[in-house]
C-alpha atoms as a PDB file:
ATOM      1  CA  UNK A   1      11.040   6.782  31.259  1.00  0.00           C
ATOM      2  CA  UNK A   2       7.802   8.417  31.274  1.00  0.00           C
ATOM      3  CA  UNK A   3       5.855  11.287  29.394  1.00  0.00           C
ATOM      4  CA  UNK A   4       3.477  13.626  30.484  1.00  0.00           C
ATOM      5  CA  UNK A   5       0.028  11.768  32.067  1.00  0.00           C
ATOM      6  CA  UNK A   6      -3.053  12.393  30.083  1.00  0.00           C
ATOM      7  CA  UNK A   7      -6.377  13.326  31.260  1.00  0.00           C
ATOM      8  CA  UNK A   8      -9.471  10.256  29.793  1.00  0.00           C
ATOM      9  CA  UNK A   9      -7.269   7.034  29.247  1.00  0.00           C
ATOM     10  CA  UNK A  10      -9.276   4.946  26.558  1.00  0.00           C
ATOM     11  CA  UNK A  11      -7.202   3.144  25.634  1.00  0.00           C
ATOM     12  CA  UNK A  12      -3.943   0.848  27.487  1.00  0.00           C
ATOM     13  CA  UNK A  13      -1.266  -0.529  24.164  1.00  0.00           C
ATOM     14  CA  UNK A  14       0.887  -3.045  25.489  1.00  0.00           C
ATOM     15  CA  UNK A  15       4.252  -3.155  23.499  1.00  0.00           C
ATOM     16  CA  UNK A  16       6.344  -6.360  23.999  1.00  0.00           C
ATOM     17  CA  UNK A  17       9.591  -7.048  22.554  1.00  0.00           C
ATOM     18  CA  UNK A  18       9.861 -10.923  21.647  1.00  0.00           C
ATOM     19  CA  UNK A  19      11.596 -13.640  23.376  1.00  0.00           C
ATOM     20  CA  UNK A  20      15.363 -13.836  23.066  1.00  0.00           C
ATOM     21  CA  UNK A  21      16.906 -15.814  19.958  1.00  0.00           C
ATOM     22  CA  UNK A  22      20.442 -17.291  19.485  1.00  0.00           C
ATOM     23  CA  UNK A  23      21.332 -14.127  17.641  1.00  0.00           C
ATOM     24  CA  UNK A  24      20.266 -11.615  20.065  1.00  0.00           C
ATOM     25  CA  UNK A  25      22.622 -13.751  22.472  1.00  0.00           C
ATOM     26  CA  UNK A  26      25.634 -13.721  20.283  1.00  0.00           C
ATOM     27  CA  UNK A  27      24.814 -10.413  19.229  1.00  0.00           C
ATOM     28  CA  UNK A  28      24.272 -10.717  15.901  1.00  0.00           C
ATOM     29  CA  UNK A  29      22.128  -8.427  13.221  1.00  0.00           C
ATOM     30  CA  UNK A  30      18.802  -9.791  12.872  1.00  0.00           C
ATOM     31  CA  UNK A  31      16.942  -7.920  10.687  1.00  0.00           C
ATOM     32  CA  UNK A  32      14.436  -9.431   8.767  1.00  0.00           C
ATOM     33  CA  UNK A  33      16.000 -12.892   9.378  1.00  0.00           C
ATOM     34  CA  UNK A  34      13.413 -15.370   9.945  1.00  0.00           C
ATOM     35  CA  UNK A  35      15.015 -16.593  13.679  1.00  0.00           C
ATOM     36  CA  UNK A  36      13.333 -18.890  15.842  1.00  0.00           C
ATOM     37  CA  UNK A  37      13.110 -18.178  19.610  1.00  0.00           C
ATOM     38  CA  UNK A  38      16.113 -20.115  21.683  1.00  0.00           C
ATOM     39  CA  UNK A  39      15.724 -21.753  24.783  1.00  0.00           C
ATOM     40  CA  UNK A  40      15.769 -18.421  27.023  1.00  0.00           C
ATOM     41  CA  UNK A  41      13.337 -17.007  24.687  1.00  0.00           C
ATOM     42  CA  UNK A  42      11.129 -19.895  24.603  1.00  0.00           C
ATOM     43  CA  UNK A  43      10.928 -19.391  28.844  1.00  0.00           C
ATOM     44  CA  UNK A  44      10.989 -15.491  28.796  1.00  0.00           C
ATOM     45  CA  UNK A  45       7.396 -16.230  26.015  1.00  0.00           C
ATOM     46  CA  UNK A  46       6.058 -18.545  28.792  1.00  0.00           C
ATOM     47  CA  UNK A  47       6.427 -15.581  31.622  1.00  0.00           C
ATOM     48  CA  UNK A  48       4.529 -13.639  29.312  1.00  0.00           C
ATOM     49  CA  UNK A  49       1.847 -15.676  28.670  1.00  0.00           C
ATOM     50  CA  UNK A  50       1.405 -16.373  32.458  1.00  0.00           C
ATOM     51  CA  UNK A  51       1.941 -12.041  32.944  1.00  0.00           C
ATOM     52  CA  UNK A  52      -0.899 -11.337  30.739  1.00  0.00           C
ATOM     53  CA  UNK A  53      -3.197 -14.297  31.653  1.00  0.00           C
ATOM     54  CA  UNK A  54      -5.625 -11.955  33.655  1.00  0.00           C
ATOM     55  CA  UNK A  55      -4.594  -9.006  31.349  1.00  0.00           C
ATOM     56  CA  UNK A  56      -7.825  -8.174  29.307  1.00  0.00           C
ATOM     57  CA  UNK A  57      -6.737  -7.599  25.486  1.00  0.00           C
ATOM     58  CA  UNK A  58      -8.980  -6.821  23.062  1.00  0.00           C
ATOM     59  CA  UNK A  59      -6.622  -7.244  19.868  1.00  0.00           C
ATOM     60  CA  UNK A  60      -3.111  -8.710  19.623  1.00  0.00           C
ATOM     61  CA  UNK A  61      -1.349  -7.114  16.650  1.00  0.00           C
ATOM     62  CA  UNK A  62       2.142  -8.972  15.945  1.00  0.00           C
ATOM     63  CA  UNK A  63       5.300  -8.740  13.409  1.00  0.00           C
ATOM     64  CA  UNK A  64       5.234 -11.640  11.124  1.00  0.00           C
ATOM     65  CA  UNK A  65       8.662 -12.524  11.687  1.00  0.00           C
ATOM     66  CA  UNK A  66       8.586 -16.434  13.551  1.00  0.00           C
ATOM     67  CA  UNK A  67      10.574 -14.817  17.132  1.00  0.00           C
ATOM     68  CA  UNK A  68       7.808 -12.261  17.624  1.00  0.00           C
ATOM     69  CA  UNK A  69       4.733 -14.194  15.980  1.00  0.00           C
ATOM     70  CA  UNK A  70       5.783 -17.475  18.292  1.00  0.00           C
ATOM     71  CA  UNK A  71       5.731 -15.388  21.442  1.00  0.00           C
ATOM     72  CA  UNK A  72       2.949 -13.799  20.164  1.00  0.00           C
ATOM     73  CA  UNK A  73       1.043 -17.366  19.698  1.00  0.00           C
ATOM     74  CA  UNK A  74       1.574 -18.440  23.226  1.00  0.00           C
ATOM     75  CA  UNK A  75      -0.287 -15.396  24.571  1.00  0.00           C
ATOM     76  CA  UNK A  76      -2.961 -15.485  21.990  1.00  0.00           C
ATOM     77  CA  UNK A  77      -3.599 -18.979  22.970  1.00  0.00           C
ATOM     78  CA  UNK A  78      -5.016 -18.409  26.646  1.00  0.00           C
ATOM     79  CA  UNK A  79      -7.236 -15.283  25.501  1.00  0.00           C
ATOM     80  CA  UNK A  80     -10.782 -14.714  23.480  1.00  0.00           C
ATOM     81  CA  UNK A  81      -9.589 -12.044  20.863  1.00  0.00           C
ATOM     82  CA  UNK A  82      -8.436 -11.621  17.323  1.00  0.00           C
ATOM     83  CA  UNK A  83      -4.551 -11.465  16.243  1.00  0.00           C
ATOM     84  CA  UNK A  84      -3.507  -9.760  13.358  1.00  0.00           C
ATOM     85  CA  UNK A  85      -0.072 -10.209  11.709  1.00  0.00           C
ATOM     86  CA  UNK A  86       1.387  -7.058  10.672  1.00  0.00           C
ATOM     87  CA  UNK A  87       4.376  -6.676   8.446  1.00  0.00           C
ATOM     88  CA  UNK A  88       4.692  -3.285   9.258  1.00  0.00           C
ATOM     89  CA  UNK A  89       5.885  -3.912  13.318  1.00  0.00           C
ATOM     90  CA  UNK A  90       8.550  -6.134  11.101  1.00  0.00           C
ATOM     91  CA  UNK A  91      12.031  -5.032  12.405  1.00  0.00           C
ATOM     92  CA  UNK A  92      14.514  -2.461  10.703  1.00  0.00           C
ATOM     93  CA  UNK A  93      15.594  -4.065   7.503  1.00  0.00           C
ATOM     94  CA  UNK A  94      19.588  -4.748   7.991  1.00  0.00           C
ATOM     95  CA  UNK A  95      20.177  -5.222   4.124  1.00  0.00           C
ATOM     96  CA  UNK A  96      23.426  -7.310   4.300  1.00  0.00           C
ATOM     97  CA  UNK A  97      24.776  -6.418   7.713  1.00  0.00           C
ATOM     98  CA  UNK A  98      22.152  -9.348   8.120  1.00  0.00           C
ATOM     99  CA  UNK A  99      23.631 -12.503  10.418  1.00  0.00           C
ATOM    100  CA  UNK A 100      26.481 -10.176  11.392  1.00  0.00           C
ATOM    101  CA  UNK A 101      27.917  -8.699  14.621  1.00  0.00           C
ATOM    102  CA  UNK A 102      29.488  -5.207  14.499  1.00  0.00           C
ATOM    103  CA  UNK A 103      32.861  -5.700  14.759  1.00  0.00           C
ATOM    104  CA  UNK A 104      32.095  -7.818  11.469  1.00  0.00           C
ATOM    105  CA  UNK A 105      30.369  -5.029   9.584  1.00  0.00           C
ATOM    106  CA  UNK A 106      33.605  -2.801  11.199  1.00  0.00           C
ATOM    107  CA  UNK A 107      35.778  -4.866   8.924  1.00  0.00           C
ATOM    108  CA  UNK A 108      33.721  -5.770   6.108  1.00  0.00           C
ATOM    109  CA  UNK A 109      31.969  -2.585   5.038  1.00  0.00           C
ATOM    110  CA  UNK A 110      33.794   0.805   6.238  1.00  0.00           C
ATOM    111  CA  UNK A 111      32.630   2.580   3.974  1.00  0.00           C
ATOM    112  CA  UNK A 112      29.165   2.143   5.287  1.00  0.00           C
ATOM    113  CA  UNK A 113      30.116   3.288   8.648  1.00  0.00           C
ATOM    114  CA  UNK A 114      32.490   5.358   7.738  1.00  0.00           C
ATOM    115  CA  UNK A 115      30.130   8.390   8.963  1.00  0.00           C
ATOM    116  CA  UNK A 116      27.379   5.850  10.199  1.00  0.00           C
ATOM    117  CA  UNK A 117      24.473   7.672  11.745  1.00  0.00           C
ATOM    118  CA  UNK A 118      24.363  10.640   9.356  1.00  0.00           C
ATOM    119  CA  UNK A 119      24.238   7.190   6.889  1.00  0.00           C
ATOM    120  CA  UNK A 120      21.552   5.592   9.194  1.00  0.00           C
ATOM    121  CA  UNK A 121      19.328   8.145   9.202  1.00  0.00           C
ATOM    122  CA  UNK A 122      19.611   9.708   5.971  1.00  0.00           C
ATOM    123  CA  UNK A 123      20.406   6.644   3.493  1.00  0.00           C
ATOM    124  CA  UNK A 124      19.892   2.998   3.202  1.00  0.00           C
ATOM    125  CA  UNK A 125      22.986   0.911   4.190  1.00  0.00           C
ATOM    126  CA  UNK A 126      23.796  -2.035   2.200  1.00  0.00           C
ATOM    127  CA  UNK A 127      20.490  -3.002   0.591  1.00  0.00           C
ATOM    128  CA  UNK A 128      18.545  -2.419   3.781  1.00  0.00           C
ATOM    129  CA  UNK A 129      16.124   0.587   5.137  1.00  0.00           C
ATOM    130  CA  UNK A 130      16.774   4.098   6.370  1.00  0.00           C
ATOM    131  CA  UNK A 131      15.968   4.507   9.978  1.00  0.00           C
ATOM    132  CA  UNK A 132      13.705   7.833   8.940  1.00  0.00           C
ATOM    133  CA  UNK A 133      11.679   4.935   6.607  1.00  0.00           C
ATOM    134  CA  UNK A 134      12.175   2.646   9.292  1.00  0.00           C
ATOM    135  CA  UNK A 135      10.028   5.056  11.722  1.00  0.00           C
ATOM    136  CA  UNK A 136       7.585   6.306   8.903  1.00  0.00           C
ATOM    137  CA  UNK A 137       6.475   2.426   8.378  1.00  0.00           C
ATOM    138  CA  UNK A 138       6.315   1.972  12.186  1.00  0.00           C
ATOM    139  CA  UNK A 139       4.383   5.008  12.423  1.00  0.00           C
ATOM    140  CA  UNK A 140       1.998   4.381   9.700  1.00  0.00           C
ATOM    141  CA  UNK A 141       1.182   0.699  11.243  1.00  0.00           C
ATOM    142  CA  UNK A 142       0.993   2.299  14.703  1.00  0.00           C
ATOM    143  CA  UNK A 143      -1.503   5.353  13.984  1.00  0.00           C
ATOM    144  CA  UNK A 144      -4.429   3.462  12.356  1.00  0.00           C
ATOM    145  CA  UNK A 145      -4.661   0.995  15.166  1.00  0.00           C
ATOM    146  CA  UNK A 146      -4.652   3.331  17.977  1.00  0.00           C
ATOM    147  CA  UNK A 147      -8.062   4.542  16.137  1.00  0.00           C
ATOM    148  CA  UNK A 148      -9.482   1.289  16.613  1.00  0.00           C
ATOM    149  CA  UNK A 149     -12.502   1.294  19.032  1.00  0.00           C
ATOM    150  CA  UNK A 150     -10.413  -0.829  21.439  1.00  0.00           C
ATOM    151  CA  UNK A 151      -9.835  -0.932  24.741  1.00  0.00           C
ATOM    152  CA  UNK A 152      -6.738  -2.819  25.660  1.00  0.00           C
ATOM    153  CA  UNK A 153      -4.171  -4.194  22.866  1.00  0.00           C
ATOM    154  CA  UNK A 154      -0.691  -6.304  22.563  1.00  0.00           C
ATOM    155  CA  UNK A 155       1.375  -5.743  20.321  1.00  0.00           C
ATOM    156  CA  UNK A 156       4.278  -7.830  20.004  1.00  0.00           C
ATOM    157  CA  UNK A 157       7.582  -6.951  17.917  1.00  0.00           C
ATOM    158  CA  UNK A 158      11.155  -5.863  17.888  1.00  0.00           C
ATOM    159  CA  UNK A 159      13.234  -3.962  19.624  1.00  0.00           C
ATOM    160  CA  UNK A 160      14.165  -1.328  17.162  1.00  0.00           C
ATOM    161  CA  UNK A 161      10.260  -0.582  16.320  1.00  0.00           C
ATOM    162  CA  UNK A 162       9.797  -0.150  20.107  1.00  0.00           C
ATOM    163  CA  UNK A 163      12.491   2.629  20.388  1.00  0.00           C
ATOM    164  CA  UNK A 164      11.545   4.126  17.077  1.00  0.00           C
ATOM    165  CA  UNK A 165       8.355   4.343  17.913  1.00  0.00           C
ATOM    166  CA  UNK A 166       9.455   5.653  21.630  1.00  0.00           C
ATOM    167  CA  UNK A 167      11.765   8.754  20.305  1.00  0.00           C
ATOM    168  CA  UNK A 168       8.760   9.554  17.960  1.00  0.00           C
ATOM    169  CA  UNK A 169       6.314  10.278  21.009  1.00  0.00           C
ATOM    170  CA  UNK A 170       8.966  11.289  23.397  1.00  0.00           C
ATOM    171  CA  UNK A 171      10.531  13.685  21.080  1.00  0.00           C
ATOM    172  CA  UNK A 172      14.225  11.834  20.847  1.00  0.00           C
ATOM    173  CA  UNK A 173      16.088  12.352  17.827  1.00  0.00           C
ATOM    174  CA  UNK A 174      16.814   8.835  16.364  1.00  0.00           C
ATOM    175  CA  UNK A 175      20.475   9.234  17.028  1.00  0.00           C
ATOM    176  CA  UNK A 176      19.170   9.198  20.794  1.00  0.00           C
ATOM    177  CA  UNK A 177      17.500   5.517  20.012  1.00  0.00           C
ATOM    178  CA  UNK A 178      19.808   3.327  21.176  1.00  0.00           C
ATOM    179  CA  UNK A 179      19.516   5.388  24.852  1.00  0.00           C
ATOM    180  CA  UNK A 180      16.401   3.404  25.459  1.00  0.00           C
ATOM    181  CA  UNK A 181      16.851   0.266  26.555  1.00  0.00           C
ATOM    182  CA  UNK A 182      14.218  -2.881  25.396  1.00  0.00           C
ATOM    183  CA  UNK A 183      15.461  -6.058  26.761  1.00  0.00           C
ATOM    184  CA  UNK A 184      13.790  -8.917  25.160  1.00  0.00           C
ATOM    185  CA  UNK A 185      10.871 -10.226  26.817  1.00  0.00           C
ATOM    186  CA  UNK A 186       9.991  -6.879  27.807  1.00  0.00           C
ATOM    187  CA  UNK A 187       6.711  -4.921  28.215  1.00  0.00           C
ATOM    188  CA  UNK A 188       6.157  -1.124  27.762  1.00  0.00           C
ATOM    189  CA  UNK A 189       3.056   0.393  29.110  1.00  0.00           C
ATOM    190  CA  UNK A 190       1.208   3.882  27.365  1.00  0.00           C
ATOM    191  CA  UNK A 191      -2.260   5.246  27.870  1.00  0.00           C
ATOM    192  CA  UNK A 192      -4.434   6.696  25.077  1.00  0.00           C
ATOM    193  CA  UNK A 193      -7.381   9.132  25.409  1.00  0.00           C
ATOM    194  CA  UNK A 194     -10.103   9.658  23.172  1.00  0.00           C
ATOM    195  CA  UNK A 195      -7.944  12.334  21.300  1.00  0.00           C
ATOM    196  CA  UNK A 196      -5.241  10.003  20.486  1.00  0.00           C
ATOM    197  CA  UNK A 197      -2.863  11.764  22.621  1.00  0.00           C
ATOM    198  CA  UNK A 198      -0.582   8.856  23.952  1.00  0.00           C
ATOM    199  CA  UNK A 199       1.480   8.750  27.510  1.00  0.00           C
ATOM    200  CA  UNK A 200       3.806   6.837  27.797  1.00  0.00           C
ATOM    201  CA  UNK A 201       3.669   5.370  31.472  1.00  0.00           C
ATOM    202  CA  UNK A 202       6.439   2.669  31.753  1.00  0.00           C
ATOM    203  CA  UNK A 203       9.298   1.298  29.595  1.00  0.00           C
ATOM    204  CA  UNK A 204      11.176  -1.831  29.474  1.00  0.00           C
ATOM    205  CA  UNK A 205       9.273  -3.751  32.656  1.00  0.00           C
ATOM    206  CA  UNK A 206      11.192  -6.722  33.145  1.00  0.00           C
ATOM    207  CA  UNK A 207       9.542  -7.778  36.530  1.00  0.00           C
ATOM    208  CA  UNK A 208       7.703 -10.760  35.372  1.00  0.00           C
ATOM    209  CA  UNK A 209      10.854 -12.190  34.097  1.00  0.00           C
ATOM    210  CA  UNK A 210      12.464 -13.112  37.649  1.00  0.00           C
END
């Protein structure tokens, strides 16, 4: 999954998805949860820390949620640059389909789902966020720190930023989200130029986690 290349890269943005947790493994709602990473995620965080030890970052930017900010860490730790903890790259607020899988949330709130993505995208669902607020905050984190005088940056967050963020510059309506696969653990590649205009030149590499 690629977009269109662009002429005077400035810029490389590493996006990594966090290390697996016990709920991404039983499939479980996460939210804003505060999980820590299980023993698969505490591995796939070690692969990434040994994939980007002769990566040059200028900046790591991380969601302050403990599963992206611990995999974060262990990168941080072997490189000479500032981190910055961002709530905004925080995952989509699940309201109280929190801690639950969805053949739960089937049962216990129909009405919710009863027309779910027009809901999704339009409303918030059970105390949580609207996916088009969900993208809007991911969007307004994004922007301002692709107008940093950087050259290479990691940021490390969630899944559903990832493919927000993804449909936004590949021009996917968010119903088309879930199309896009981010496995934990993951990296995804794009290339600014001094115009801001982003490509995106790989999703989802999973290589390093063999």
């Amino acid at each position: 999954m690629v977009s269109k290349p662009i002429e005077g890269v400035m810029m490389k943005i590493y996006l990594v998805r966090h290390g697996q947790t016990e709920w991404n493994q039983t499939r479980k709602f996460q939210g804003w949860a505060d999980l820590e990473l299980d023993n698969i995620g505490l591995i796939q965080s070690k692969m990434l820390t040994n994939y980007f030890k002769n990566v040059p970052l200028d900046y790591i930017y991380t969601s302050d949620l403990l599963r992206a900010l611990k995999t974060a860490i262990n990168i941080h730790l072997t490189k000479d640059c500032h981190m910055k903890l961002c709530h905004g790259f925080r995952e989509l607020d699940v309201g109280n389909w929190e801690g639950k899988t969805w053949e739960e949330i089937e049962v216990e709130y129909k009405d919710d789902i009863a027309e779910a993505e027009e809901k999704l995208i339009g409303l918030i669902i059970s105390g949580g966020e609207s996916l088009v607020d969900f993208q809007k905050r991911v969007l307004s984190t994004f922007m301002p720190v692709i107008e940093k005088n950087h050259e290479n940056i990691l940021i490390v967050t969630h899944g559903g930023v990832i493919r927000v963020l993804l449909c936004h510059l590949l021009g996917y309506n968010l119903i088309e989200r879930d199309k896009i696969k981010i496995n934990n653990g993951s990296i995804t590649i794009l290339n600014v130029n001094k115009h801001h205009h982003i490509h995106v030149v790989e999703t989802n590499i999973t290589s390093h986690l063999s």
